[in-house]
N, C-alpha and C. Protein backbone atom coordinates (compact mmCIF):
# COMPACT_ATOMS: atom_id res chain seq x y z
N UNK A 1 -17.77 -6.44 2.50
CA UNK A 1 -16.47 -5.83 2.77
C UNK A 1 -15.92 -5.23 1.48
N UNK A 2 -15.39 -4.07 1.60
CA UNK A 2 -14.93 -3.35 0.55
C UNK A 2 -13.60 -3.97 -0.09
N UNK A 3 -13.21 -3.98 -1.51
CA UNK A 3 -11.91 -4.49 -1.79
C UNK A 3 -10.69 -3.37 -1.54
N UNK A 4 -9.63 -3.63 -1.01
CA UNK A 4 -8.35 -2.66 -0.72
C UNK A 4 -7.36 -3.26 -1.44
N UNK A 5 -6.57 -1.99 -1.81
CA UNK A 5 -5.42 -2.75 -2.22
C UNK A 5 -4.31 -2.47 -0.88
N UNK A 6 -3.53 -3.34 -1.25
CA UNK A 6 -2.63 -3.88 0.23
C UNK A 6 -1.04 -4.17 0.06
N UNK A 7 -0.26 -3.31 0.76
CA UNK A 7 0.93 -3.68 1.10
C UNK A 7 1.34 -3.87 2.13
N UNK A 8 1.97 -5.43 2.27
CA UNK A 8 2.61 -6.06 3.47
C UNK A 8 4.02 -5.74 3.28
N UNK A 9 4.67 -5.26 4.55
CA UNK A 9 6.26 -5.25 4.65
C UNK A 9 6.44 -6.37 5.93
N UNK A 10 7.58 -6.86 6.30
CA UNK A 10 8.26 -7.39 7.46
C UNK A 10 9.15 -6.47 7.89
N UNK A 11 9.64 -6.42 9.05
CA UNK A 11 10.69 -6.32 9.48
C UNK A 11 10.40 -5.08 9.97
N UNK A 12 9.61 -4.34 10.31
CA UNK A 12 9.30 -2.72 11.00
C UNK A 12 8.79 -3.34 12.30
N UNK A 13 9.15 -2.21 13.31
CA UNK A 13 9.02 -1.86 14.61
C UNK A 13 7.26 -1.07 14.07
N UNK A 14 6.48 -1.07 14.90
CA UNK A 14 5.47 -0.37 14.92
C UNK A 14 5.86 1.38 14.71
N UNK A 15 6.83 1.84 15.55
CA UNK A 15 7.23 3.57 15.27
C UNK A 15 7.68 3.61 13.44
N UNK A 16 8.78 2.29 13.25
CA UNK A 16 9.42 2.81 12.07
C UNK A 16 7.99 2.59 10.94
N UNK A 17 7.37 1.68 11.28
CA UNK A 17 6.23 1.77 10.19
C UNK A 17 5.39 3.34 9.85
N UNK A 18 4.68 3.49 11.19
CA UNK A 18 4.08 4.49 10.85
C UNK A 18 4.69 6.24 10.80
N UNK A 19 6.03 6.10 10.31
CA UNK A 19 7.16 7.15 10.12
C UNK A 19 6.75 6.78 8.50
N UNK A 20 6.92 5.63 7.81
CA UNK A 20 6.87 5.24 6.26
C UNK A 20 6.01 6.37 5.98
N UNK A 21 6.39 6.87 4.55
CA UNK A 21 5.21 7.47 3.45
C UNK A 21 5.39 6.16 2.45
N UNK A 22 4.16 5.65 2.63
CA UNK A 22 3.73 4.61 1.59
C UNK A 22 2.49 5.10 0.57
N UNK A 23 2.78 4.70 -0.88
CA UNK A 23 1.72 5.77 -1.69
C UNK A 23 1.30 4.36 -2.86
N UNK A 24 0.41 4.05 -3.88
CA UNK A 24 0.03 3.09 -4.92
C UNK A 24 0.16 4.40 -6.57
N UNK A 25 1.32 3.63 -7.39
CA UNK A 25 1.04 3.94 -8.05
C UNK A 25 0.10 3.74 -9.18
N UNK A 26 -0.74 4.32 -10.10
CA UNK A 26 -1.39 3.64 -11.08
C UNK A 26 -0.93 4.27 -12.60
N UNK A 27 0.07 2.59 -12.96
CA UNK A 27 0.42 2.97 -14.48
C UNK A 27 -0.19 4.03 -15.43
N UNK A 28 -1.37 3.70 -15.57
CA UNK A 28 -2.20 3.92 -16.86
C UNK A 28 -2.18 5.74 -17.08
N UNK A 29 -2.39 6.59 -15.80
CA UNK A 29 -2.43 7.54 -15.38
C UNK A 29 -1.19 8.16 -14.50
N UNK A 30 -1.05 7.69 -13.88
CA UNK A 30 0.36 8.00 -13.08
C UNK A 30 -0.04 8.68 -11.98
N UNK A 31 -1.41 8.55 -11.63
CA UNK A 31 -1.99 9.05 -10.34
C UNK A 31 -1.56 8.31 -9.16
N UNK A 32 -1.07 9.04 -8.13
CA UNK A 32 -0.75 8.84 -6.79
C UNK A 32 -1.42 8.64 -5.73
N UNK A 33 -1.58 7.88 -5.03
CA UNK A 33 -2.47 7.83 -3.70
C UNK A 33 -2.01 7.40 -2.55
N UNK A 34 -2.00 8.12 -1.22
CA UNK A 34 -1.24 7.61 0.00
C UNK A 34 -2.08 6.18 0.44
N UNK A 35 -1.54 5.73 1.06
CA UNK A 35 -2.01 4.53 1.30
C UNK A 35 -2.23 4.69 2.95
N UNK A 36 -2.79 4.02 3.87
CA UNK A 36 -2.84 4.36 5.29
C UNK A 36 -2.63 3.12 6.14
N UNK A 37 -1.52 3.35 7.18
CA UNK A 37 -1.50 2.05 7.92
C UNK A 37 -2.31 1.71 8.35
N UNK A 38 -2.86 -0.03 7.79
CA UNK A 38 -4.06 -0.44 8.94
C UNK A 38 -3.70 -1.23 10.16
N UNK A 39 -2.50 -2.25 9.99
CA UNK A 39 -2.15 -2.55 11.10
C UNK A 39 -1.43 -3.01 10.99
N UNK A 40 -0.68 -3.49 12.10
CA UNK A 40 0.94 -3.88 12.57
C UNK A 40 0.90 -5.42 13.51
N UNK A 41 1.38 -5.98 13.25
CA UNK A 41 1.91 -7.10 13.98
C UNK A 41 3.01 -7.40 14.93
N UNK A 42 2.66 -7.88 15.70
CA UNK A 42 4.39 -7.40 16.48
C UNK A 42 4.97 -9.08 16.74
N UNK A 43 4.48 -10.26 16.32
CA UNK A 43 4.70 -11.62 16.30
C UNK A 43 5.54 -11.46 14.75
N UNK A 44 5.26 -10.78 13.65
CA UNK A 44 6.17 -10.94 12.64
C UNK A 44 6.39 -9.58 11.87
N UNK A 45 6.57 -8.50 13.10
CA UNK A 45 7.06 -7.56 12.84
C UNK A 45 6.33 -7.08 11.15
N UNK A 46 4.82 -7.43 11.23
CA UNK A 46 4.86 -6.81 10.20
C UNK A 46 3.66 -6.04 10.18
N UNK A 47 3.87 -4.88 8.78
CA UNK A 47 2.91 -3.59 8.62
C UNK A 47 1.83 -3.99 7.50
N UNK A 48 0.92 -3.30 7.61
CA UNK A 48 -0.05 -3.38 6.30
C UNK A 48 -0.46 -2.10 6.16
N UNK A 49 -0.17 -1.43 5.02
CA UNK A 49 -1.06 -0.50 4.34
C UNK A 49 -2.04 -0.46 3.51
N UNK A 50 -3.11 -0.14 3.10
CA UNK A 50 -3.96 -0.13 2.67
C UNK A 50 -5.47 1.03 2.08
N UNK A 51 -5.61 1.36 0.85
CA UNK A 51 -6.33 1.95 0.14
C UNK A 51 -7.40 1.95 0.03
N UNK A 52 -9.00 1.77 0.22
CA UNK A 52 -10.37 1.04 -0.24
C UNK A 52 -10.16 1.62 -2.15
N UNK A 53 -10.63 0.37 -2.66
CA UNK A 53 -10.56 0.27 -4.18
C UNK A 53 -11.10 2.05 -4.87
N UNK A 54 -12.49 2.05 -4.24
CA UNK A 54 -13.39 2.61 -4.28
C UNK A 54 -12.99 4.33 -4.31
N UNK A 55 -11.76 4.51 -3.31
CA UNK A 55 -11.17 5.93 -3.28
C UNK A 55 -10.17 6.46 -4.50
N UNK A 56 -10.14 5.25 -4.75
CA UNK A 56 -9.12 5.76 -6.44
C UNK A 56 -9.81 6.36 -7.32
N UNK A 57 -11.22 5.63 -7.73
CA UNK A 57 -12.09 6.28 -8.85
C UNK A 57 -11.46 5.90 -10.03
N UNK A 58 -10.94 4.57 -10.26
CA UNK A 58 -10.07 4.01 -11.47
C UNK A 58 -11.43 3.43 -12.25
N UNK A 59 -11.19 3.39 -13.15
CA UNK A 59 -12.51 2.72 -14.46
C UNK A 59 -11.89 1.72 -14.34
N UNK A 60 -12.78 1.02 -14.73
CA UNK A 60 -13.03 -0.51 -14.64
C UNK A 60 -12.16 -1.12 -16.01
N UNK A 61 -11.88 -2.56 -15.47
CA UNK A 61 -10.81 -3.06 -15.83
C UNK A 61 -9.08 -3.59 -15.68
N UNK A 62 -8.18 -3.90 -16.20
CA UNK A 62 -7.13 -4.23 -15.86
C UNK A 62 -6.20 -3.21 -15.29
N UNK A 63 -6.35 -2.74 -14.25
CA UNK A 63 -5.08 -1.88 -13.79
C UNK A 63 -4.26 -2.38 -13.09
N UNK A 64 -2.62 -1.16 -14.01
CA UNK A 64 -1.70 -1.76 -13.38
C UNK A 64 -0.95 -0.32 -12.80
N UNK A 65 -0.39 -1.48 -11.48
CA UNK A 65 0.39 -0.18 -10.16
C UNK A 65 1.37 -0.99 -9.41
N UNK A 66 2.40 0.03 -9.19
CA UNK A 66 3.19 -0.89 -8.10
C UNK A 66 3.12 0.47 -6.81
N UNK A 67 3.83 -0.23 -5.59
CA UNK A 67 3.69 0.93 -4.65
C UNK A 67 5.35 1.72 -4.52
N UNK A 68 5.19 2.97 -3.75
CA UNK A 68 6.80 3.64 -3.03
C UNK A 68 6.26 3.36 -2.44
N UNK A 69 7.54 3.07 -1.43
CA UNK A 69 7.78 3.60 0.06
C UNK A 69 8.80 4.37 0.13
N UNK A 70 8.72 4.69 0.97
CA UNK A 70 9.53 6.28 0.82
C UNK A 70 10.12 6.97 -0.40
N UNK A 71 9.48 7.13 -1.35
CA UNK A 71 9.63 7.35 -2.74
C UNK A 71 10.40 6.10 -3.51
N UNK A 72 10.98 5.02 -2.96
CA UNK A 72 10.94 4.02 -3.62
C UNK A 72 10.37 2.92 -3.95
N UNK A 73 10.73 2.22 -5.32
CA UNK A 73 9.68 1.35 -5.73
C UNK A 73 9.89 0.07 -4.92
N UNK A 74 8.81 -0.70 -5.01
CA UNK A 74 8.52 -1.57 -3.89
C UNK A 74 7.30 -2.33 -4.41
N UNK A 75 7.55 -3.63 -4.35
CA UNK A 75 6.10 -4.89 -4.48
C UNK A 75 6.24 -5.77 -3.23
N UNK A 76 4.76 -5.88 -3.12
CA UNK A 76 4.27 -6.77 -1.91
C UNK A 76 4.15 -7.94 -2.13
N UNK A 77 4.19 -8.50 -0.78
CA UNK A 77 4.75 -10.15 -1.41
C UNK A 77 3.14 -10.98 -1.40
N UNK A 78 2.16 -10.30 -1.04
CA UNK A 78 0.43 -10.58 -1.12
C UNK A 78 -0.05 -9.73 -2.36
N UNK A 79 -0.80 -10.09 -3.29
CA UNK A 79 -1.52 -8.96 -3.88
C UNK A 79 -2.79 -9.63 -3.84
């Protein structure tokens, strides 16, 4: 299985989730990447977005990123 990086929210309806523009930033560079809903929960109303590691093309080592959602900043409560 491939590694992703992953943001969990609570509290979205399945519509209001996949309305979100959710994106990962990466410090080092300041490169942007959308992130894509993988799935939704409807027992705790919650969303996951998610990246495969592999589509960034980041060199190896310590990177650091936080995510927007809707152009604001935002950390997940899983990393």
């Amino acid at each position: 299985k491939e590694q992703c990086i992953t943001l969990k929210l609570k509290g979205f309806k399945e519509s209001q989730a996949k309305k979100l523009s959710v994106e990962v930033v990466f410090q080092a560079n300041s490169q942007t990447l959308p992130l894509h809903l993988a799935s939704w929960g409807a027992e705790q109303l919650q969303a996951v977005w998610s990246l495969v590691v592999t589509a960034a093309e980041l060199p190896a080592g310590l990177i650091f990123f936080h995510f927007r959602v809707n152009g604001a900043f935002a950390l997940s409560g899983e990393h």
